[in-house]
N, C-alpha and C. Protein backbone atom coordinates (compact mmCIF):
# COMPACT_ATOMS: atom_id res chain seq x y z
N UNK A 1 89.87 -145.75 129.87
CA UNK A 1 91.07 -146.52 130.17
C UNK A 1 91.96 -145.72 131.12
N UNK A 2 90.79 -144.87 132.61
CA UNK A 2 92.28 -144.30 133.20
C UNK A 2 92.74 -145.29 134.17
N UNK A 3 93.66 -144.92 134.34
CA UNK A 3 94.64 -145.64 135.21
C UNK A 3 94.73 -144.98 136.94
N UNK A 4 95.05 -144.96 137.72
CA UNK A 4 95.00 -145.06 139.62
C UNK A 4 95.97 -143.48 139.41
N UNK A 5 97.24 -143.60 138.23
CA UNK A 5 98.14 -142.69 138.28
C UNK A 5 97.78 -141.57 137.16
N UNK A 6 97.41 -142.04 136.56
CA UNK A 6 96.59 -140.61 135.65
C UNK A 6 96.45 -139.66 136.10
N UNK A 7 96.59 -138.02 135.32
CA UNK A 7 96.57 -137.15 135.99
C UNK A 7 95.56 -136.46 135.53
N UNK A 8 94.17 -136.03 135.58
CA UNK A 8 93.51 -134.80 134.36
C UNK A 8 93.58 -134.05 134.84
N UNK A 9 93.37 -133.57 133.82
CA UNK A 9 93.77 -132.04 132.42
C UNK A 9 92.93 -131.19 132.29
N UNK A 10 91.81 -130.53 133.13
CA UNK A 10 90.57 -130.02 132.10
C UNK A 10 91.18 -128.48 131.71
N UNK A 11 90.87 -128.74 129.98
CA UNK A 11 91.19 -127.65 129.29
C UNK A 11 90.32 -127.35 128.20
N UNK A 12 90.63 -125.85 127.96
CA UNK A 12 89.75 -125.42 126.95
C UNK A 12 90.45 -125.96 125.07
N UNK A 13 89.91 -126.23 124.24
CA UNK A 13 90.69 -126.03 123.00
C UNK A 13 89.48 -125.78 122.11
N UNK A 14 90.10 -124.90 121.07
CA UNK A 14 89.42 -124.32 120.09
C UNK A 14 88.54 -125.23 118.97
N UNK A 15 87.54 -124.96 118.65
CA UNK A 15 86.47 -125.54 118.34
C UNK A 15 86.80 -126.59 116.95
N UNK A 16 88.15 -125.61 116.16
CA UNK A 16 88.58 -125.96 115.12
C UNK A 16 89.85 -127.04 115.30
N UNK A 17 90.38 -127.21 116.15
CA UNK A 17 91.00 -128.27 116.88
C UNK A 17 90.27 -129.33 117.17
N UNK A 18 89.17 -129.13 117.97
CA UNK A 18 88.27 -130.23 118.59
C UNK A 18 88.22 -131.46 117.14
N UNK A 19 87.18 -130.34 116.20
CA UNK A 19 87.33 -131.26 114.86
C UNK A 19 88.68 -131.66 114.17
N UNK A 20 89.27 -130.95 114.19
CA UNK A 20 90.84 -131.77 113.33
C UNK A 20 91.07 -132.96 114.57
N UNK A 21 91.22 -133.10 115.29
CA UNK A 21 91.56 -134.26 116.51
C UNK A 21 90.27 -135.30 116.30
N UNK A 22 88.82 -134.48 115.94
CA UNK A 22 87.94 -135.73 115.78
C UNK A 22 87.91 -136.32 114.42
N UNK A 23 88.51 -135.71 113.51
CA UNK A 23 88.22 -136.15 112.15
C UNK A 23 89.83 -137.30 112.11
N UNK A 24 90.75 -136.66 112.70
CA UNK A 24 91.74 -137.56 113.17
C UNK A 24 92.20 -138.83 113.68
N UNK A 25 90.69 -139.16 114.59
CA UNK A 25 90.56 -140.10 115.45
C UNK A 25 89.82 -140.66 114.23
N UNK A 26 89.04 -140.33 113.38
CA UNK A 26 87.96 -141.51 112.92
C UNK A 26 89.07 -141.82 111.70
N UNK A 27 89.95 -141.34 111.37
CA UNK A 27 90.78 -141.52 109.91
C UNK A 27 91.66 -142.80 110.63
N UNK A 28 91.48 -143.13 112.13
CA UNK A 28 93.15 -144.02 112.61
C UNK A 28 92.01 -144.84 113.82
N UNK A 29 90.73 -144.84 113.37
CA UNK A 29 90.18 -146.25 113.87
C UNK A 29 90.21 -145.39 116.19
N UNK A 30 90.22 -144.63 116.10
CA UNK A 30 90.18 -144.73 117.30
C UNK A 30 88.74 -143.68 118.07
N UNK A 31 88.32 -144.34 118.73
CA UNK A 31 87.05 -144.41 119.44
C UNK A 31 86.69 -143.22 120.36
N UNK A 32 87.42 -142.68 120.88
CA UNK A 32 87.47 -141.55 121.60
C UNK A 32 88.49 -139.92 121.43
N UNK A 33 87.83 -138.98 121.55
CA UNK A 33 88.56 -137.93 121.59
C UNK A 33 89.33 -138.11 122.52
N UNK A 34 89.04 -138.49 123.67
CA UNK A 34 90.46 -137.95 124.87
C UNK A 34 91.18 -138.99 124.08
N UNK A 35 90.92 -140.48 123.66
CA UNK A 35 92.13 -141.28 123.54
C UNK A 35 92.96 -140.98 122.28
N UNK A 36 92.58 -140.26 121.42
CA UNK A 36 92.93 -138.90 120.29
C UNK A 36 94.14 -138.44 120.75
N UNK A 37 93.50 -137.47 121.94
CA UNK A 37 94.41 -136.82 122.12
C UNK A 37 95.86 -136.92 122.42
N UNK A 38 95.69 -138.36 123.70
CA UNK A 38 96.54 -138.86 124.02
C UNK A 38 97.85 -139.17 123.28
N UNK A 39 96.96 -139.78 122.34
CA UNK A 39 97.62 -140.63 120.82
C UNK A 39 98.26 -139.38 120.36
N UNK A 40 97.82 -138.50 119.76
CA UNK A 40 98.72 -137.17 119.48
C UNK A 40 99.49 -136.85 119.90
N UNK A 41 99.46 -136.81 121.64
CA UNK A 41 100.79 -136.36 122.24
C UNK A 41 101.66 -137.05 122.05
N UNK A 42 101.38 -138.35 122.41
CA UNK A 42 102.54 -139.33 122.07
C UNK A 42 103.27 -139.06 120.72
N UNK A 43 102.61 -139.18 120.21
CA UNK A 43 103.20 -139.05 118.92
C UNK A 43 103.96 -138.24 118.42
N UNK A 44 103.54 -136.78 118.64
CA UNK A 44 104.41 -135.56 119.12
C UNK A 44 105.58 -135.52 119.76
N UNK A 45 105.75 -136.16 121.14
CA UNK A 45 106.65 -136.55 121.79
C UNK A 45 107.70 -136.84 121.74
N UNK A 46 107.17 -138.05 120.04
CA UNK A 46 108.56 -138.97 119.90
C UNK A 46 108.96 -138.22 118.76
N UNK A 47 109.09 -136.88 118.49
CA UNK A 47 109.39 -136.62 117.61
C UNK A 47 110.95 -135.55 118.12
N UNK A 48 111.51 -135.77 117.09
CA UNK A 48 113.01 -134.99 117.37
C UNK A 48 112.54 -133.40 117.78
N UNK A 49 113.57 -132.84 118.94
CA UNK A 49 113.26 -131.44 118.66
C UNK A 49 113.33 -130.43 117.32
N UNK A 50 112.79 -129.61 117.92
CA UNK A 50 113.04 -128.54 116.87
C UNK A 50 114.19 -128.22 116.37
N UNK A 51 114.88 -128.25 117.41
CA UNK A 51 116.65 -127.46 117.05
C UNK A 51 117.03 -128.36 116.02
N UNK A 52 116.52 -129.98 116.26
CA UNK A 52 117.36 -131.09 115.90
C UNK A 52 116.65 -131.05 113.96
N UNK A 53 115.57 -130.68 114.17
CA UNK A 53 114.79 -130.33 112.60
C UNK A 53 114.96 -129.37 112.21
N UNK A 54 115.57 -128.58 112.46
CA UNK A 54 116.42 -127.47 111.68
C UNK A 54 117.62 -127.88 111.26
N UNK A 55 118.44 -128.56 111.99
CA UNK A 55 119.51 -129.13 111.04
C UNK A 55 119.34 -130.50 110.04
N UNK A 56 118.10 -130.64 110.62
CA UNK A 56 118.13 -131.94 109.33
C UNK A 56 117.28 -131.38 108.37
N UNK A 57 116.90 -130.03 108.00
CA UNK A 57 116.40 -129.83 106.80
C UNK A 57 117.55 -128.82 106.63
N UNK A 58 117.81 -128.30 107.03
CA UNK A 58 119.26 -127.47 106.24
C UNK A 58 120.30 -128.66 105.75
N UNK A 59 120.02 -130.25 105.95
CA UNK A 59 120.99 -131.11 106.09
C UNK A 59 120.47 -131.83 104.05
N UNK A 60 118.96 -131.61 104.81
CA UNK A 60 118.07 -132.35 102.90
C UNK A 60 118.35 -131.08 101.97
N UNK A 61 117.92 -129.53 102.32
CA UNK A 61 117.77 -128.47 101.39
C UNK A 61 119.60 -128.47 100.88
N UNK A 62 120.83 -128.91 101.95
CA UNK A 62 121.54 -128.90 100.99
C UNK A 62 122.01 -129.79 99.66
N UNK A 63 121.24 -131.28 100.16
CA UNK A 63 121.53 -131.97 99.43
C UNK A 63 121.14 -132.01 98.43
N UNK A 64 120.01 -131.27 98.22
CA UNK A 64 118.88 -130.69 96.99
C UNK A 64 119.87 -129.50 96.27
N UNK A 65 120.68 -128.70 97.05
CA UNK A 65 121.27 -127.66 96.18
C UNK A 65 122.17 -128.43 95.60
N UNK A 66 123.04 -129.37 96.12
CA UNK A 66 124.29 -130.28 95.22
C UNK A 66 123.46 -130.83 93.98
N UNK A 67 122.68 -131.52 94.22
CA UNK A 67 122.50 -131.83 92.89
C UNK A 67 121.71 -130.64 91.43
N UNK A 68 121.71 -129.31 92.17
CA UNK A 68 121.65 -128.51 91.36
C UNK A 68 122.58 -127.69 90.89
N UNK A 69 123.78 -127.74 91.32
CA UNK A 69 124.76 -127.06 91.72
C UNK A 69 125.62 -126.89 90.12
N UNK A 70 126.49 -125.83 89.93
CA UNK A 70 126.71 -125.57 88.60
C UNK A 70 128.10 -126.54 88.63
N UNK A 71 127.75 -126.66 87.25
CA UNK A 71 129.51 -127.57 87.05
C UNK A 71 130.43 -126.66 87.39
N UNK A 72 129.91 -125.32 86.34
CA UNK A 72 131.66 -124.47 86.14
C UNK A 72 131.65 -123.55 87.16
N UNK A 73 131.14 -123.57 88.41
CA UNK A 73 131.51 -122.83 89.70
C UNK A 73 132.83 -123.57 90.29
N UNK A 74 133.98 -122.75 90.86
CA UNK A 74 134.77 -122.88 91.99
C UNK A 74 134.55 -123.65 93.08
N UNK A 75 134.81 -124.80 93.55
CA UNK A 75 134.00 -125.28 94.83
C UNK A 75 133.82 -124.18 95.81
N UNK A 76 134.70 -122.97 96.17
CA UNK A 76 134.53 -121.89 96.92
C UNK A 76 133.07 -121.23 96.33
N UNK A 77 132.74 -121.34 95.16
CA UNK A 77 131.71 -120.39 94.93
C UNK A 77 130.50 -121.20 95.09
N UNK A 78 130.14 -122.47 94.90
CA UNK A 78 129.28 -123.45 95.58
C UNK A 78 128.96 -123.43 96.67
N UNK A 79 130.24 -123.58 97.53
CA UNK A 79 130.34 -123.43 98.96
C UNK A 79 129.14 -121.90 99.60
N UNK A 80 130.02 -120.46 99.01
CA UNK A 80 129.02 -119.79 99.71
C UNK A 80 127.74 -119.76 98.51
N UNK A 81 127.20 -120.27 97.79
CA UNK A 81 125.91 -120.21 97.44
C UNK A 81 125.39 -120.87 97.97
N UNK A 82 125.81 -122.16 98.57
CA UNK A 82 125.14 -123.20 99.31
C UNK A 82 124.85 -122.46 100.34
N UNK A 83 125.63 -121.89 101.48
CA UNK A 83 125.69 -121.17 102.47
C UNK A 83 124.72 -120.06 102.61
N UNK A 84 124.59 -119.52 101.62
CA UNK A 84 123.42 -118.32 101.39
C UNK A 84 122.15 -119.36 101.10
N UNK A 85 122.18 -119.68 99.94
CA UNK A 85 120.39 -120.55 99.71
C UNK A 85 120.13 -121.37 101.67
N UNK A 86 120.88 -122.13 102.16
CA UNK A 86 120.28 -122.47 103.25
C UNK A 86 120.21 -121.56 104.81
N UNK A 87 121.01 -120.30 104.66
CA UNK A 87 120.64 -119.79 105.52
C UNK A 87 119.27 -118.67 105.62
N UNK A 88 119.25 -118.81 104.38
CA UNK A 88 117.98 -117.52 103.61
C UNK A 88 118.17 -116.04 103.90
N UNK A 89 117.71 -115.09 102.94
CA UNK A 89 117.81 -113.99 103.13
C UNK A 89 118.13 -113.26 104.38
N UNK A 90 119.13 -112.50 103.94
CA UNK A 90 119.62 -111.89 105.39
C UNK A 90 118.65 -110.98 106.01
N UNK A 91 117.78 -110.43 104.93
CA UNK A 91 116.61 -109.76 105.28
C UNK A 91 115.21 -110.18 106.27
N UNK A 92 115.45 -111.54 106.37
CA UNK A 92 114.58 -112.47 107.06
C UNK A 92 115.61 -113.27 108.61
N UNK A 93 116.77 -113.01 108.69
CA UNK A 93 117.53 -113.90 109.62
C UNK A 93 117.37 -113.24 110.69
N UNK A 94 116.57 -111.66 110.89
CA UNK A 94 116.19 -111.94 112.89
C UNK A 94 115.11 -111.85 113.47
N UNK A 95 114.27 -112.85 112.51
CA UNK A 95 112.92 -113.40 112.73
C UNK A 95 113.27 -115.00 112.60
N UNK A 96 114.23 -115.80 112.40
CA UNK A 96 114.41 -116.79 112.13
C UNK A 96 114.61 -117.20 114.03
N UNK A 97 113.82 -118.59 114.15
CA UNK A 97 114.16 -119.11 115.42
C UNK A 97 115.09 -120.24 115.71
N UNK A 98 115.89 -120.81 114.31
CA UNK A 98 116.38 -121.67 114.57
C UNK A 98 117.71 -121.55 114.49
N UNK A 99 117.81 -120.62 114.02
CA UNK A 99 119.49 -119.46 113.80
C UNK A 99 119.86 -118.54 114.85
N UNK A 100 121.19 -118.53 115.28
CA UNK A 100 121.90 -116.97 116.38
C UNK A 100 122.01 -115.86 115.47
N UNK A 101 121.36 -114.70 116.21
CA UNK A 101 121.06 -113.87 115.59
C UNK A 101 122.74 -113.26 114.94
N UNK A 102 123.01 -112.75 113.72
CA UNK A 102 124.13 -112.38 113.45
C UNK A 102 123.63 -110.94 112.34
N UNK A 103 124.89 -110.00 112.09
CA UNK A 103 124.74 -108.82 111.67
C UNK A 103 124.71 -109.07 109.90
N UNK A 104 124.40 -110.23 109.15
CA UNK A 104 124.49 -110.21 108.07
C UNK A 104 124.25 -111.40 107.21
């Protein structure tokens, strides 16, 4: 199904890819690896960035801490436990890619 404006691509991909994309294609009815692939990108595509999925799971993981959250805490003391559980160990924050790096 190429088209006049189509552009190819020839590329290498790893053997273990090839199969996840072919076992992929036969799970969603579709007939060809390249048209697989295609389908993947697209799909990929329409997906929010990264930056934008980092705040929407720091947005669910907090809503998961509220409803765990202690009665007899201070809202101040909620506040920074919330603040700590979703930013994660400070020991891990300058390997983190979705955070500015900070001293603590």
């Amino acid at each position: 199904m190429a088209h006049e404006s189509d552009i190819e691509l020839p590329t290498k991909l790893p053997a273990d890819v090839c199969r996840r994309v072919d076992q992929w294609a036969a799970r969603n009815g579709i007939r060809s690896r390249e048209l697989a692939i295609v389908e993947l990108l697209e799909l990929g595509l329409k997906q929010e960035p990264l930056s934008n999925q980092g705040a929407r799971a720091e947005m669910l993981a907090g809503n998961e801490i509220d409803l765990m959250e202690d009665a007899n805490a201070t809202s101040e003391e909620k506040r920074i436990r919330k603040r700590r559980l979703t930013r994660g160990p400070s020991v891990f924050r300058h390997v983190r890619r979705d955070q500015a790096k900070d001293e603590g």
